[in-house]
N, C-alpha and C. Protein backbone atom coordinates (compact mmCIF):
# COMPACT_ATOMS: atom_id res chain seq x y z
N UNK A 1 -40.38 -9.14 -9.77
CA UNK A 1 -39.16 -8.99 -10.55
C UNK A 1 -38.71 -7.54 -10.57
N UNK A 2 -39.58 -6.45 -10.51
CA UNK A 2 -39.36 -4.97 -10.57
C UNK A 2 -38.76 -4.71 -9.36
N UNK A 3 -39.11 -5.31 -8.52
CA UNK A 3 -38.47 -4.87 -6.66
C UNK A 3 -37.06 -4.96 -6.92
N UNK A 4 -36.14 -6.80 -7.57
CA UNK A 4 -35.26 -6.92 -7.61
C UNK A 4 -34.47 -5.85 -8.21
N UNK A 5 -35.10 -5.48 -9.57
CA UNK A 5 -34.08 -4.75 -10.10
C UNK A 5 -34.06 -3.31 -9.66
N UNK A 6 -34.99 -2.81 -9.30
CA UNK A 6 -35.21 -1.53 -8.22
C UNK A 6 -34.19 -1.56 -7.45
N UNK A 7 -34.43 -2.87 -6.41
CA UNK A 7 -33.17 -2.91 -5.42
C UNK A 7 -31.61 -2.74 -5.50
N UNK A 8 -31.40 -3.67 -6.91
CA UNK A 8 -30.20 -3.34 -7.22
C UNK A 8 -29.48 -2.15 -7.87
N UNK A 9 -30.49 -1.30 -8.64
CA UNK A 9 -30.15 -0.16 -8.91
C UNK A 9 -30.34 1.34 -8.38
N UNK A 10 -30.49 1.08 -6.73
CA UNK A 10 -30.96 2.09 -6.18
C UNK A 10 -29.73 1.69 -4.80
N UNK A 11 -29.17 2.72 -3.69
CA UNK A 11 -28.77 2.88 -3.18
C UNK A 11 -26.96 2.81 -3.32
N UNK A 12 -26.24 3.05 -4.76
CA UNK A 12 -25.47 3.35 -4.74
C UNK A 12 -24.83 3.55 -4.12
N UNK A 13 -23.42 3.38 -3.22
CA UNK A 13 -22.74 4.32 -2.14
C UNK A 13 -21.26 4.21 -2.65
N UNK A 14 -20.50 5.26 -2.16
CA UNK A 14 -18.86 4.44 -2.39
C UNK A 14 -18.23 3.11 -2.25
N UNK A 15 -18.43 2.41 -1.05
CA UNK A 15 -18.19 1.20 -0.53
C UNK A 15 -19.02 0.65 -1.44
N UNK A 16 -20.10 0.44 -1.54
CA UNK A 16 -20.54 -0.59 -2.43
C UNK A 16 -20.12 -0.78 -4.23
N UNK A 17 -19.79 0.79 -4.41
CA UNK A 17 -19.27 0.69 -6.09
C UNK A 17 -17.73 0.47 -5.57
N UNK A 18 -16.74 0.80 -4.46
CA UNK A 18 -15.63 -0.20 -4.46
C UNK A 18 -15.34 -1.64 -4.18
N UNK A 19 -16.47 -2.37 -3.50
CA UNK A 19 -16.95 -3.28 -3.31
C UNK A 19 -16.71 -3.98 -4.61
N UNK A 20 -17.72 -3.42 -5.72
CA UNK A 20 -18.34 -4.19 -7.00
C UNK A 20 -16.96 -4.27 -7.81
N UNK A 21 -16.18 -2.91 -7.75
CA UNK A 21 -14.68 -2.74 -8.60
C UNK A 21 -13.90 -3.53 -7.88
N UNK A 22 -13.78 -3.68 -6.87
CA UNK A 22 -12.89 -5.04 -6.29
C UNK A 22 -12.80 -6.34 -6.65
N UNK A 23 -14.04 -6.50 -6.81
CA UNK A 23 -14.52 -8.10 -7.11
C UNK A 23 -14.40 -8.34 -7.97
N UNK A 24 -15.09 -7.58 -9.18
CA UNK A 24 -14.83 -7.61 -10.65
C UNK A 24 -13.47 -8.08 -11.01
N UNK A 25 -12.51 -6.86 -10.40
CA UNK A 25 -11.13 -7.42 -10.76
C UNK A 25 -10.15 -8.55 -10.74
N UNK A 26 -10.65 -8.46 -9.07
CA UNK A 26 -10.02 -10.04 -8.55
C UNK A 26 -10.71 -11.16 -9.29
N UNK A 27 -12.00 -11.53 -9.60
CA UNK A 27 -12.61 -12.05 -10.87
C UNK A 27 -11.79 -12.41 -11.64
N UNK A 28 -11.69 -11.22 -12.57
CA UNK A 28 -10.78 -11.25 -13.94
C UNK A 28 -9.71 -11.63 -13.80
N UNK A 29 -8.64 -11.29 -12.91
CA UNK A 29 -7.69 -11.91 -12.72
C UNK A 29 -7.75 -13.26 -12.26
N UNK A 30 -8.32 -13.54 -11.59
CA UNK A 30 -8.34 -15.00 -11.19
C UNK A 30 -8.92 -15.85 -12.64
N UNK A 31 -9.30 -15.64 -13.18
CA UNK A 31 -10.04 -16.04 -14.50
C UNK A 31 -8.78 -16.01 -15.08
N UNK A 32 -7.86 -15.06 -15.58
CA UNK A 32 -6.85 -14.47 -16.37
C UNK A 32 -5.51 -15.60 -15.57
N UNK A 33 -5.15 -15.50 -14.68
CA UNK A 33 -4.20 -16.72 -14.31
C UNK A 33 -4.29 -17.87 -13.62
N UNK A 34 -5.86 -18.09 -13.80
CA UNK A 34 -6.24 -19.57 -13.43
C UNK A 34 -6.02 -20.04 -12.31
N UNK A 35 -6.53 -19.00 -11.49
CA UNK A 35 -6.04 -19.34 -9.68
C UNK A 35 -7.46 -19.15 -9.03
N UNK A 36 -7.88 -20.08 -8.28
CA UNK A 36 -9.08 -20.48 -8.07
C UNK A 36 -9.44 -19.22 -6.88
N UNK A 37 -8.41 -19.19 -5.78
CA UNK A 37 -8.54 -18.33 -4.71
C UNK A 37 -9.12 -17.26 -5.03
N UNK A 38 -8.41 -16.31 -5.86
CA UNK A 38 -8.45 -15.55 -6.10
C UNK A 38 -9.90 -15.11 -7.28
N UNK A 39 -10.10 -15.69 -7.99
CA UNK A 39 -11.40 -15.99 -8.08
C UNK A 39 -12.65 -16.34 -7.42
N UNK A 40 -12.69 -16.82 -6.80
CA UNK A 40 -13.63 -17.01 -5.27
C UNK A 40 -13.61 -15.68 -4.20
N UNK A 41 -12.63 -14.80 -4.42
CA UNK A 41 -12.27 -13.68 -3.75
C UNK A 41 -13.14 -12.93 -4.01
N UNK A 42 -12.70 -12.90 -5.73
CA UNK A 42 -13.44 -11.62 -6.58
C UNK A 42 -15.22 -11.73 -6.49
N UNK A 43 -15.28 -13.40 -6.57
CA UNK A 43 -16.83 -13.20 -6.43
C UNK A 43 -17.67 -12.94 -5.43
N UNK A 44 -16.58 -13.75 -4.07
CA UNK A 44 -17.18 -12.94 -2.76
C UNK A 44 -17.61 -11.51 -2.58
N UNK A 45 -16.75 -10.41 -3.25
CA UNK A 45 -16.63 -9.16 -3.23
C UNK A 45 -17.80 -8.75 -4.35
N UNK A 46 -17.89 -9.19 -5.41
CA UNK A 46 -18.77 -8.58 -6.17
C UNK A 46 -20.42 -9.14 -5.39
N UNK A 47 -20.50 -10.40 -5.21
CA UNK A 47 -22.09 -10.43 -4.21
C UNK A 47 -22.11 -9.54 -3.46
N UNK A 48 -20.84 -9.11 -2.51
CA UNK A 48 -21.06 -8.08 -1.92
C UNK A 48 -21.65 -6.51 -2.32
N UNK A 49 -20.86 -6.38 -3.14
CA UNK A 49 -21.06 -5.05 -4.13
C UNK A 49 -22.48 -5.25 -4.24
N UNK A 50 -22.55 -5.86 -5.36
CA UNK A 50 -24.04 -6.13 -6.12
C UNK A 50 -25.42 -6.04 -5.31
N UNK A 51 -25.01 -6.95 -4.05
CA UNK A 51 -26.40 -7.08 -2.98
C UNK A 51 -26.31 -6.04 -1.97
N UNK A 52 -25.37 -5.64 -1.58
CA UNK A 52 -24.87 -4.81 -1.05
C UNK A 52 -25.66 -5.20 0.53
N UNK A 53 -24.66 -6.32 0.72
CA UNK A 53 -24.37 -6.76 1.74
C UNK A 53 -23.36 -6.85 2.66
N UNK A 54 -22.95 -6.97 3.79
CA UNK A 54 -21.66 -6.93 4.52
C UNK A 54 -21.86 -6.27 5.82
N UNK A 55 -20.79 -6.54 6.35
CA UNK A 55 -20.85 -6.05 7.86
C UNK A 55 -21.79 -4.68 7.77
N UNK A 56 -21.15 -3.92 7.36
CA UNK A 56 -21.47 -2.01 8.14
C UNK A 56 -22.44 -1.94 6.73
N UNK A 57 -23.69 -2.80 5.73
CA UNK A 57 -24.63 -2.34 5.51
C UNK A 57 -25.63 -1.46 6.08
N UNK A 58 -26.12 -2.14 6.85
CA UNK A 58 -27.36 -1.88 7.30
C UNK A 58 -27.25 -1.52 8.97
N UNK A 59 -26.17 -1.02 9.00
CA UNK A 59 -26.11 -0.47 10.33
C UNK A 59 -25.41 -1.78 11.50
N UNK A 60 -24.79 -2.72 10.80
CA UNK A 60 -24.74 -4.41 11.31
C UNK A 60 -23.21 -4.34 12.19
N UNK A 61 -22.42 -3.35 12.29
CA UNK A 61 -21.73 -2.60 13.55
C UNK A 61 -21.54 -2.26 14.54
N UNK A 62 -23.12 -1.66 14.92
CA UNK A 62 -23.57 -1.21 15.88
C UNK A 62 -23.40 -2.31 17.00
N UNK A 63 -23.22 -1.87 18.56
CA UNK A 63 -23.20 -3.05 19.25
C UNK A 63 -24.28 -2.41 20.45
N UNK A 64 -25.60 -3.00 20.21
CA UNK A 64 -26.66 -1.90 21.08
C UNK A 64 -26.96 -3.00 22.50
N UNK A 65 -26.86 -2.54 23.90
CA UNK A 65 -27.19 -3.31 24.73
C UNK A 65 -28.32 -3.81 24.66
N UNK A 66 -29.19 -4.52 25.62
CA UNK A 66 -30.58 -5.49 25.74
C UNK A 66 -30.78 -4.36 26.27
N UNK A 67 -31.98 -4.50 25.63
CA UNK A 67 -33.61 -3.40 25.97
C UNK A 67 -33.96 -3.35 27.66
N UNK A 68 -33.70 -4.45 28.12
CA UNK A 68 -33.93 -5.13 29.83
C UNK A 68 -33.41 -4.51 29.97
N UNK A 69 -31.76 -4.46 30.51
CA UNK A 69 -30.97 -4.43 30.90
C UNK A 69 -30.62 -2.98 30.77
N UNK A 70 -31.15 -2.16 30.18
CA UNK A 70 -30.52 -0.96 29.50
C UNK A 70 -31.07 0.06 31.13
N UNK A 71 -32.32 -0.08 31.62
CA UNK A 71 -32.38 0.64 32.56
C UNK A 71 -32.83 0.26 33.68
N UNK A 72 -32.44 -1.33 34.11
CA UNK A 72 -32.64 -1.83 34.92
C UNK A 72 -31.44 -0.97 36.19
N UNK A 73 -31.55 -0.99 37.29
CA UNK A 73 -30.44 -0.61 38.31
C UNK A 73 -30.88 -1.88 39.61
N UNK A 74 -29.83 -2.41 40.34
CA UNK A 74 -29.73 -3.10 41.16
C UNK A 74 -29.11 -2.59 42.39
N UNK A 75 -29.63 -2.86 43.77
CA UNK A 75 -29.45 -2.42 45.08
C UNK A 75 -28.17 -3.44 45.28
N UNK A 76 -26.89 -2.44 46.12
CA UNK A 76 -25.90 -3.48 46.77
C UNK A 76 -25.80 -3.37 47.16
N UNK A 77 -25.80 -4.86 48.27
CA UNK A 77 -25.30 -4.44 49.82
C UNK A 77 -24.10 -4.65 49.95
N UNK A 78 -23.75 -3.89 50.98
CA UNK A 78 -22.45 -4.58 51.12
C UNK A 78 -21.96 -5.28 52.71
N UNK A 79 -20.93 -5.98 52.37
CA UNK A 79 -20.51 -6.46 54.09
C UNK A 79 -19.31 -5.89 54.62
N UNK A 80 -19.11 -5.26 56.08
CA UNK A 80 -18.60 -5.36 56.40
C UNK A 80 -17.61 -6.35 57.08
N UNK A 81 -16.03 -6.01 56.89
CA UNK A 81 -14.93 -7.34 56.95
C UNK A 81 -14.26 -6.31 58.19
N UNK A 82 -13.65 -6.89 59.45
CA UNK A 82 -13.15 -6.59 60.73
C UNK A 82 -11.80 -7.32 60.68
């Protein structure tokens, strides 16, 4: 139980506290004029915040080639056409 709350109160960043202020809001408002979307918005955004999850967390951007492939080199022949 200490990990969880460790986790959640440790790594702060901008994106993730605009993350959490996003969601929150859209939340409230969606709560406040009874529009479901928009509520489902806000909470998408605050799991985000909160777990601090999402694309460009954890480095999840990056587009790194295969390990194989990275320094493999291949011989070409070629043909001559007359």
């Amino acid at each position: 139980m200490t990990s969880i709350i460790a986790k959640l109160s440790s790594g702060w960043h901008l994106m993730r506290i605009f993350r959490t202020a996003i969601g929150l809001a859209a939340f409230v408002e969606g709560i406040r004029m009874h529009d479901y979307a928009i509520g489902i918005l806000g909470v998408f955004f605050l799991y985000q915040g909160i777990t601090d999850t999402g694309c460009c967390s954890s480095a999840g951007c990056v587009a790194r080639p295969p390990k194989d492939e990275k320094d493999k080199t291949q011989d070409i022949t070629y043909e001559e056409i007359k």
